[in-house]
Protein backbone atom coordinates (compact mmCIF):
# COMPACT_ATOMS: atom_id res chain seq x y z
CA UNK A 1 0.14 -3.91 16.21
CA UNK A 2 -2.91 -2.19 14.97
CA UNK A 3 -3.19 -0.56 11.80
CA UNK A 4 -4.94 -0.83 8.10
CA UNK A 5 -3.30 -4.08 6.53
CA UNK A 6 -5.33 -3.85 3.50
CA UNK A 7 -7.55 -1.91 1.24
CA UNK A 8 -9.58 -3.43 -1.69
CA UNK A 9 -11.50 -0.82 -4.32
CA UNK A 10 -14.06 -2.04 -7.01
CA UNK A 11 -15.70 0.10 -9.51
CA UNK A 12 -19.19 -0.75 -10.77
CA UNK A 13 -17.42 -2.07 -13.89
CA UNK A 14 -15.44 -4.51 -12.40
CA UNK A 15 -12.36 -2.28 -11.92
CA UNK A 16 -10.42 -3.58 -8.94
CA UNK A 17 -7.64 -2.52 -6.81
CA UNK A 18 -6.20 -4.11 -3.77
CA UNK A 19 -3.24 -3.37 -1.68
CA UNK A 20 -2.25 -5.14 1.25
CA UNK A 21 0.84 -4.86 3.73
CA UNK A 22 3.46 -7.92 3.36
CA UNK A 23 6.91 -9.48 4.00
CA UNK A 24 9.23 -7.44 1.87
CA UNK A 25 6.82 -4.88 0.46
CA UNK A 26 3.08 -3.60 -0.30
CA UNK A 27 1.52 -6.28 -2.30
CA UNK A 28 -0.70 -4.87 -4.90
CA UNK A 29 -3.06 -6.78 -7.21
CA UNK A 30 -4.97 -5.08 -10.51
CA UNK A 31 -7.97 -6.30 -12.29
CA UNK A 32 -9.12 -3.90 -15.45
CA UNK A 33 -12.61 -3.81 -16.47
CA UNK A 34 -11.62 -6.78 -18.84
CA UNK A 35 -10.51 -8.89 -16.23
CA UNK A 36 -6.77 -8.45 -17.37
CA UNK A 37 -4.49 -9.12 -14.11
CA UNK A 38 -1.52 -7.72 -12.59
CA UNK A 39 0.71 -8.40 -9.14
CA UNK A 40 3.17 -6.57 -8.22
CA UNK A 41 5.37 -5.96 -4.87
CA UNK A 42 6.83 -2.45 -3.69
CA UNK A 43 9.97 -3.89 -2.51
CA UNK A 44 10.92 -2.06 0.69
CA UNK A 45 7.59 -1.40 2.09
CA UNK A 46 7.73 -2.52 5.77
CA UNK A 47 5.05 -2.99 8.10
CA UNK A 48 6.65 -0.40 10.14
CA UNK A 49 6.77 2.58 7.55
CA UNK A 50 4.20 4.57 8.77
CA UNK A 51 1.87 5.83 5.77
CA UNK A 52 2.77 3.51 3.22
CA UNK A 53 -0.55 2.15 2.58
CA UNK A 54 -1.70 5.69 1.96
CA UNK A 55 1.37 6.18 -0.70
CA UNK A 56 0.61 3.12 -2.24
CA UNK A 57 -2.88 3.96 -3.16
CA UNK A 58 -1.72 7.19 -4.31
CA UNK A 59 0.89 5.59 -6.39
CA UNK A 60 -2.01 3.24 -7.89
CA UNK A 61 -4.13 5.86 -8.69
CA UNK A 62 -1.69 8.36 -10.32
CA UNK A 63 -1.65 5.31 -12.93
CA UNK A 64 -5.18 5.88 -13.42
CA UNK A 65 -6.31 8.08 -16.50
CA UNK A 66 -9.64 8.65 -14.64
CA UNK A 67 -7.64 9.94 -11.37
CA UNK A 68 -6.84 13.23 -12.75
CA UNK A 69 -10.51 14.53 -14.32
CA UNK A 70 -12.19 13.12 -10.96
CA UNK A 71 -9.49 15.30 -8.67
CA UNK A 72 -10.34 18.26 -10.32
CA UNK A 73 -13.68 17.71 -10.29
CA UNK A 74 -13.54 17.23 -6.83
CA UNK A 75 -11.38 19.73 -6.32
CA UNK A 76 -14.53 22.34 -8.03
CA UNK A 77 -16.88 21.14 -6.05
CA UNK A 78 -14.69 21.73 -2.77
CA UNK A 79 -14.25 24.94 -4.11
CA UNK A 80 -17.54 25.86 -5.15
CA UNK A 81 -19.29 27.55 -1.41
């Protein structure tokens, strides 16, 4: 099978944010800037489920406060010709 198994974000602050495919679920792992943890499993998420990764991350970052003001700033400057 090929595929993305994994996908690991860090912010210059020490933000991070990894998901990665695994037996019963998307495993996902947290650390905040103050180096506060968090696991967690998205029970159901199967290998097979095609985009899952992808709704993972977008699950993650709709937790994010900072997700919102940098999609709208993005979405300006893809609107601005």
């Amino acid at each position: 099978m090929f595929g993305l198994a994994g996908v690991t974000l860090e912010t210059g602050s020490g933000r991070r944010l990894s998901l990665d495919r695994a037996a019963g679920g998307l495993h996902a792992y947290l650390r905040d800037e103050a180096g506060v943890e968090r696991e967690w499993t998205l029970i159901g998420a199967s290998r097979g489920e095609t985009g899952i990764l992808g709704e993972g991350i977008r699950h993650a970052l709709l937790r994010d406060g900072v997700y919102d003001r940098a999609l709208a700033a993005a979405s300006t400057l893809a609107a601005d010709p």
